[in-house]
N, C-alpha and C. Protein backbone atom coordinates (compact mmCIF):
# COMPACT_ATOMS: atom_id res chain seq x y z
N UNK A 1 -104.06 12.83 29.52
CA UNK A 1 -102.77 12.55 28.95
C UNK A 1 -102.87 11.25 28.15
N UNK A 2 -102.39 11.22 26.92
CA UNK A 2 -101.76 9.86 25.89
C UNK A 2 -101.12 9.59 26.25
N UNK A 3 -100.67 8.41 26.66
CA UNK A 3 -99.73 7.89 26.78
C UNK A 3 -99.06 6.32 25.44
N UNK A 4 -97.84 7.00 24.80
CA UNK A 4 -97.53 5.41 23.64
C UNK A 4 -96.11 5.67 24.18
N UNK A 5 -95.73 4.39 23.06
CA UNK A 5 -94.82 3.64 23.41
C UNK A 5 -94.06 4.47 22.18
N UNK A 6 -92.81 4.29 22.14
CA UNK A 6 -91.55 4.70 21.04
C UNK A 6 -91.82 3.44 20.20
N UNK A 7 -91.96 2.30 20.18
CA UNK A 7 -92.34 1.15 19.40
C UNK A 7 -92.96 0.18 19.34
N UNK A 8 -93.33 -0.78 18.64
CA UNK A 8 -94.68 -1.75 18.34
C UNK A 8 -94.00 -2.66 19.63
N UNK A 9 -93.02 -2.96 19.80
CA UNK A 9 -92.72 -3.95 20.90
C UNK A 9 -92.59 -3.60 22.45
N UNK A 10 -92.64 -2.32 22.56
CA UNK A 10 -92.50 -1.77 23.87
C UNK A 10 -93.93 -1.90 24.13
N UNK A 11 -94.67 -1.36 23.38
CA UNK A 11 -96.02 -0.76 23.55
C UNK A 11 -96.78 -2.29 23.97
N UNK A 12 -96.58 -3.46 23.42
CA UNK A 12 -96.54 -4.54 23.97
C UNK A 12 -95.68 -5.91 25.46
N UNK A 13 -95.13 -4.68 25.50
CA UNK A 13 -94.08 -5.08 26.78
C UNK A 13 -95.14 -4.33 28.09
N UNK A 14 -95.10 -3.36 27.64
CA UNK A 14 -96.00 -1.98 28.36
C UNK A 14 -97.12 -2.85 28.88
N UNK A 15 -98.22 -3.36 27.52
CA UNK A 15 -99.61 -3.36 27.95
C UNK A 15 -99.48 -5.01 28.74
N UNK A 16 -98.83 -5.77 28.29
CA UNK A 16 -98.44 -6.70 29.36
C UNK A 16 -98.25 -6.62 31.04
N UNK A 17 -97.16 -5.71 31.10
CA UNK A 17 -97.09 -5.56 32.40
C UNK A 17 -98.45 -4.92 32.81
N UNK A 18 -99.06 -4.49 32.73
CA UNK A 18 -100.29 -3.44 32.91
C UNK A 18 -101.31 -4.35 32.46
N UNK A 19 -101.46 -5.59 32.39
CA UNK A 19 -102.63 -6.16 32.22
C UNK A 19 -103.13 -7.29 33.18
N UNK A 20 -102.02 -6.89 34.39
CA UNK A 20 -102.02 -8.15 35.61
C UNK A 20 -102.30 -9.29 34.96
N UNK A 21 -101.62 -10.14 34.16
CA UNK A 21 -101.47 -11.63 34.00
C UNK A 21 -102.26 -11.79 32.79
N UNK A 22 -103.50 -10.93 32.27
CA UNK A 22 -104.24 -11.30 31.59
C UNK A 22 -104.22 -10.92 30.10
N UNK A 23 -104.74 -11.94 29.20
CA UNK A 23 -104.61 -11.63 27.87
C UNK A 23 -105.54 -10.43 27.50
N UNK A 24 -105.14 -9.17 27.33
CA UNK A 24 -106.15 -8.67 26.68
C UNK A 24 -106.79 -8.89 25.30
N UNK A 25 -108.23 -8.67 25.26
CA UNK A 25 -108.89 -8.93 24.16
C UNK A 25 -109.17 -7.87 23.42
N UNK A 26 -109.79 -7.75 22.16
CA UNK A 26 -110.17 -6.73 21.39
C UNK A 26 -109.60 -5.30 21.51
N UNK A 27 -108.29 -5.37 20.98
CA UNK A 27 -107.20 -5.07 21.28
C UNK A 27 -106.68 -4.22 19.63
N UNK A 28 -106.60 -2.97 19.18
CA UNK A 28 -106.20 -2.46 18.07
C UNK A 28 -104.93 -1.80 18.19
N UNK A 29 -103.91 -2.31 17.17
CA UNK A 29 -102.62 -1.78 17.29
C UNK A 29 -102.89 -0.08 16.35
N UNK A 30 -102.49 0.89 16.69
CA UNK A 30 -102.55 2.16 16.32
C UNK A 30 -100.88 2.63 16.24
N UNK A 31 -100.77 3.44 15.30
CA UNK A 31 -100.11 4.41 14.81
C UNK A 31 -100.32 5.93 15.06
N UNK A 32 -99.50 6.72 16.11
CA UNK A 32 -99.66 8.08 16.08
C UNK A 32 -99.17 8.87 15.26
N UNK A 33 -99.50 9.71 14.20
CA UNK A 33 -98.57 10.64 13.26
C UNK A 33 -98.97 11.80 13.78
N UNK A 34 -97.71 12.26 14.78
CA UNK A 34 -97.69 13.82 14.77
C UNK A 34 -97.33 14.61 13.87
N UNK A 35 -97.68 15.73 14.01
CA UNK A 35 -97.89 17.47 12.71
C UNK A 35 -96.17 17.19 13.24
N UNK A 36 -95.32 17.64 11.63
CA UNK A 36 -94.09 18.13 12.10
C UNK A 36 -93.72 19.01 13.07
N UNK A 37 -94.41 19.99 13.06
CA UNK A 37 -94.33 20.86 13.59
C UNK A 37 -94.17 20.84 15.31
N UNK A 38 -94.80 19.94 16.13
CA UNK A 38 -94.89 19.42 17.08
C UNK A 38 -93.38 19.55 17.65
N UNK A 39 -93.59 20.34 19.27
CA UNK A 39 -92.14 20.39 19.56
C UNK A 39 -92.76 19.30 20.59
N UNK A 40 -91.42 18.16 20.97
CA UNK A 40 -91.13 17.21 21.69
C UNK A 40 -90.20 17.33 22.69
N UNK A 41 -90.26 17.48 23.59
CA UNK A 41 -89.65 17.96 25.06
C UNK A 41 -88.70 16.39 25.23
N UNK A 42 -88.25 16.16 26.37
CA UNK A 42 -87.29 14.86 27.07
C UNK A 42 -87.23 15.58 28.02
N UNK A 43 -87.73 14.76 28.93
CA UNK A 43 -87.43 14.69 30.86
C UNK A 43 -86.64 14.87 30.95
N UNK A 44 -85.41 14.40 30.43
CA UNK A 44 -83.79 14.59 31.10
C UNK A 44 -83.68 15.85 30.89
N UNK A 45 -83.77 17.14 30.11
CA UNK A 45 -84.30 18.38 30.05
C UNK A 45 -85.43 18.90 30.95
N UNK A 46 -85.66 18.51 31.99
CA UNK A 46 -86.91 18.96 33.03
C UNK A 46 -86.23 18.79 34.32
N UNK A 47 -84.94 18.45 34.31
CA UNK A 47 -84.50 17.36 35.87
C UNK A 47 -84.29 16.69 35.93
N UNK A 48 -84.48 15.12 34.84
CA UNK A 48 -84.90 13.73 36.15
C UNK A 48 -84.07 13.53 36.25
N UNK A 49 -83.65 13.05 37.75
CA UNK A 49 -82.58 12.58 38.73
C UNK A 49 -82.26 10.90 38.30
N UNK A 50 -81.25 10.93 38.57
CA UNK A 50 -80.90 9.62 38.30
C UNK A 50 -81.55 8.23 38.95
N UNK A 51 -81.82 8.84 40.27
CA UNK A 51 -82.73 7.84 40.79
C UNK A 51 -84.40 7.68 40.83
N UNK A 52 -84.48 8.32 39.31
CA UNK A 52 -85.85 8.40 39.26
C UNK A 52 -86.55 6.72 38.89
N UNK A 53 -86.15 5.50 39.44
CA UNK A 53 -86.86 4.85 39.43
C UNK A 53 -87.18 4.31 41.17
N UNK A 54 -86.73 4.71 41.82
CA UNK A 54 -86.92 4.96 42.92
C UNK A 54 -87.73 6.10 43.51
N UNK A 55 -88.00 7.20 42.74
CA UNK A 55 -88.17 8.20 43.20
C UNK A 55 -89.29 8.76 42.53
N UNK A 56 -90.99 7.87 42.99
CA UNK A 56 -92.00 9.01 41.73
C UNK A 56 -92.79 9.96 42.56
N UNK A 57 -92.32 10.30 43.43
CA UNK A 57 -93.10 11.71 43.62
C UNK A 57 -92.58 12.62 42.49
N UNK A 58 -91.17 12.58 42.66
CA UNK A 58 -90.27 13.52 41.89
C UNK A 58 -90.56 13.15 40.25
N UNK A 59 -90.94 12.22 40.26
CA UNK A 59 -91.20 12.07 38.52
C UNK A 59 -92.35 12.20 38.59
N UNK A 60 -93.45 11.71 39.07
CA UNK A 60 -94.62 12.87 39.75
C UNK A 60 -95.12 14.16 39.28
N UNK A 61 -94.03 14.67 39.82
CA UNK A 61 -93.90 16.27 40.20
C UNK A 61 -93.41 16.78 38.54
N UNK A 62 -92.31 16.09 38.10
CA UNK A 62 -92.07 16.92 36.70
C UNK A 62 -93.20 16.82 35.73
N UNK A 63 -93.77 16.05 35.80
CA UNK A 63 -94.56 15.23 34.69
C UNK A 63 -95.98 16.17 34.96
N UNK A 64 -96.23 16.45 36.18
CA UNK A 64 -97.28 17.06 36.03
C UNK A 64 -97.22 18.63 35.61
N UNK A 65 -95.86 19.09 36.58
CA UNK A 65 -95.30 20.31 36.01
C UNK A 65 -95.74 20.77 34.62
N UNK A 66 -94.74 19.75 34.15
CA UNK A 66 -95.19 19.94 32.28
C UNK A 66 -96.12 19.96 31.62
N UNK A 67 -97.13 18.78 32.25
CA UNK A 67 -98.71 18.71 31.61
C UNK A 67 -99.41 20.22 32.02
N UNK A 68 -99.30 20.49 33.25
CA UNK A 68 -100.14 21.89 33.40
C UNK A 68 -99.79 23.23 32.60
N UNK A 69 -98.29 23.16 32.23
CA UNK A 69 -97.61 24.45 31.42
C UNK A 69 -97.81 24.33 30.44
N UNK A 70 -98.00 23.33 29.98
CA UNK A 70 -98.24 23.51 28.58
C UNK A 70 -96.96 23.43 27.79
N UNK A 71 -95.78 23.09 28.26
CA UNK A 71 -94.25 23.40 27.20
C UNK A 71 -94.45 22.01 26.05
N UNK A 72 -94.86 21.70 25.53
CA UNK A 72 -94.45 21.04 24.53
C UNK A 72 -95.97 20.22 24.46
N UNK A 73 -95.91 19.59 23.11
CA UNK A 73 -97.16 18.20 22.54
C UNK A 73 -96.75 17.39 23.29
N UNK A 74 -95.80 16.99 23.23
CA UNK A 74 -94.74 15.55 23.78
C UNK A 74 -93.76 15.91 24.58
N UNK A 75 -93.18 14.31 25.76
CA UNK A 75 -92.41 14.93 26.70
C UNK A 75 -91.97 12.93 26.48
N UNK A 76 -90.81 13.25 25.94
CA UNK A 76 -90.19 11.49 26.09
C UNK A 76 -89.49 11.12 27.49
N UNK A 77 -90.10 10.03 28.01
CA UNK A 77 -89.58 9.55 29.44
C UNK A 77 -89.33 8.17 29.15
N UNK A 78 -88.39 8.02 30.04
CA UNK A 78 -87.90 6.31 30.15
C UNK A 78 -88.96 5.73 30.45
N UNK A 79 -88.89 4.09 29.71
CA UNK A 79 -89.60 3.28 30.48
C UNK A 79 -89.37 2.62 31.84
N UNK A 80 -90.08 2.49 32.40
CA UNK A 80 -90.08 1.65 33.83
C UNK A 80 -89.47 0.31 33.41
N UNK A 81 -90.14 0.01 32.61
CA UNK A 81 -90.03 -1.75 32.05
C UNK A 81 -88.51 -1.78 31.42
N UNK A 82 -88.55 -0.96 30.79
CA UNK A 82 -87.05 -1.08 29.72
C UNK A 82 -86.43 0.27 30.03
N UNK A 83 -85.60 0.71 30.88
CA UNK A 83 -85.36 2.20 30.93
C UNK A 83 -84.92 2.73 29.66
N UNK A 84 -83.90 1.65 28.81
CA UNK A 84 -83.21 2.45 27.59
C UNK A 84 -84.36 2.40 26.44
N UNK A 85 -85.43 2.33 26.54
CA UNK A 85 -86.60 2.49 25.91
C UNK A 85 -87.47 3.38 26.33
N UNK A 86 -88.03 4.44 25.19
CA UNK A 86 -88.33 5.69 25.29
C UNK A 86 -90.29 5.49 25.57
N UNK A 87 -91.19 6.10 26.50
CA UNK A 87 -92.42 6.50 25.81
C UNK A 87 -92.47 7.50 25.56
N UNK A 88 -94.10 7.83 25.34
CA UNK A 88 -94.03 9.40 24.96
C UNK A 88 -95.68 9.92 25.21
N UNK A 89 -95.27 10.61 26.34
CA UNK A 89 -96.52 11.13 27.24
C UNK A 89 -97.09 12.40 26.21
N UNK A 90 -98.12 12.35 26.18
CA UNK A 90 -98.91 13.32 24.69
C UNK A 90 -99.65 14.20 25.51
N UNK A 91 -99.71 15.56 25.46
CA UNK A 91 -100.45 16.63 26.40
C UNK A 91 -101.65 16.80 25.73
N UNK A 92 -102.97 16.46 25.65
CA UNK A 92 -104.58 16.91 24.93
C UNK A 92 -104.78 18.27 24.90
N UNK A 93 -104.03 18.91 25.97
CA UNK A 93 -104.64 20.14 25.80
C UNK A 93 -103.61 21.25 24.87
N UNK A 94 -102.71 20.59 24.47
CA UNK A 94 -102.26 21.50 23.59
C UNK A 94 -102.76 21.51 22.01
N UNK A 95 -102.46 22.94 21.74
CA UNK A 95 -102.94 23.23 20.31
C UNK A 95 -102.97 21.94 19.30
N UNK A 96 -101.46 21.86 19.01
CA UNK A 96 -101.32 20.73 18.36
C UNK A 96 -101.68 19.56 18.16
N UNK A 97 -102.42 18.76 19.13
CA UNK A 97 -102.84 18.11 19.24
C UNK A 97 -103.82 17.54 18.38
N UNK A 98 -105.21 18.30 18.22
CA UNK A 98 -105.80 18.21 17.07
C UNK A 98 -105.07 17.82 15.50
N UNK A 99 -103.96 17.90 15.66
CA UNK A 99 -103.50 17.79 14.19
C UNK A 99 -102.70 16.04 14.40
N UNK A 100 -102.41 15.55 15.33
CA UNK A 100 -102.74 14.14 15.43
C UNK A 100 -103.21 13.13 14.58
N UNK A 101 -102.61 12.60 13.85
CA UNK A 101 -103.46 11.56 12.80
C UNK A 101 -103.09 9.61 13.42
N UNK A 102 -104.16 9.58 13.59
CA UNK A 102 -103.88 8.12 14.28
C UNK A 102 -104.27 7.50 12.84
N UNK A 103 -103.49 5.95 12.76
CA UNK A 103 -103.88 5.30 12.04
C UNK A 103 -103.87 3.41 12.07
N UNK A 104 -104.78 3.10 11.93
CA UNK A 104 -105.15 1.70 12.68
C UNK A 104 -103.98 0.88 11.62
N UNK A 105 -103.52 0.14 12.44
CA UNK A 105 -102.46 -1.02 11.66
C UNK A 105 -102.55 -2.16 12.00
N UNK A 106 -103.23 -2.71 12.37
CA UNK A 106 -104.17 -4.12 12.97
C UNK A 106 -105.20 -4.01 13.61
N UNK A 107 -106.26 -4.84 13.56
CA UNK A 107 -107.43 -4.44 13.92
C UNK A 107 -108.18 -5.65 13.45
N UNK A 108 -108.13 -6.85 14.28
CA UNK A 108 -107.79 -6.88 15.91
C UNK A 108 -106.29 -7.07 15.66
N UNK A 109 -106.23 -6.79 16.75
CA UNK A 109 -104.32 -6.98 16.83
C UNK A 109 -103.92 -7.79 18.45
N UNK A 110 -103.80 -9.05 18.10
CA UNK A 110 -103.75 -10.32 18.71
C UNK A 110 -102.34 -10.59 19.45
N UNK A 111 -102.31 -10.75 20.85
CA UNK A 111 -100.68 -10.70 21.13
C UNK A 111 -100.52 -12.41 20.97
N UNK A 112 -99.09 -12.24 21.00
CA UNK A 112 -98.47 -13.86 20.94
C UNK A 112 -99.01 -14.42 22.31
N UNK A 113 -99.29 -15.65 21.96
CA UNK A 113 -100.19 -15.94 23.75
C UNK A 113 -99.10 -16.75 24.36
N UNK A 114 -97.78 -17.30 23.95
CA UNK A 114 -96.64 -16.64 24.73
C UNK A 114 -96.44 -15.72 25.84
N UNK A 115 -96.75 -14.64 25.48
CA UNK A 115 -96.47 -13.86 26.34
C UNK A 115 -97.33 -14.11 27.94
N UNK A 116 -98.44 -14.77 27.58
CA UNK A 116 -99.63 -14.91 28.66
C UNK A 116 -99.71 -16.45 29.37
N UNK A 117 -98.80 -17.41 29.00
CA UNK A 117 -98.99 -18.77 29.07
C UNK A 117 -98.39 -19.04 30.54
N UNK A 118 -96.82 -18.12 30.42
CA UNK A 118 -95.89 -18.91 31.14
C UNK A 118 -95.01 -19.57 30.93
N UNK A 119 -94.93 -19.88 29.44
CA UNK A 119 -94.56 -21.06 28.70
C UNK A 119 -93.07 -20.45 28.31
């Protein structure tokens, strides 16, 4: 599974929390361009319960649901970090996929060391 962010600042909120304290290095900001064509699913269309931040078996359970069926390229779920902020879990094994065009938009792509100071 892919996993991005809905935007350049989440996706940096994201790899923060997920980097236990540390600055990551050599670090490339990317761009996903999905095929139009690409159908995009939303969790809230699968179930998720309201107390799904409490609750990840059950988000768990949908998420894998979906990855094994195959229903969609994409499946948008809340963030943990920001709930009213979207990611977007990417399935490899679907068709579509291959038609994926990533495209590098910094490289290196350097976070504010702000974010890593404390300061």
């Amino acid at each position: 599974m892919v996993y991005a962010g809905s935007t350049r600042s989440l996706c940096q909120l994201e790899k923060r929390v997920h980097a236990n304290g540390a600055n990551p290095k050599n670090q490339v900001l990317m761009r996903l361009d999905l095929p139009a064509q690409a159908e995009l699913l939303s969790v809230h269309d699968l179930g998720l319960h309201s107390d799904w931040r409490n609750n990840e078996a059950a988000t768990r359970a949908i998420g894998d649901n979906w990855l094994a069926g195959g229903l969609s390229l994409g499946l948008w779920v809340p963030s943990f970090v920001e709930p009213e902020e979207l990611n977007l879990l990417i399935n490899p094994q679907v068709p579509t996929y291959a038609s994926i065009v990533v495209a590098i938009e910094r490289n290196p792509f350097v976070f504010d060391p702000r974010l890593f100071s404390g300061s």
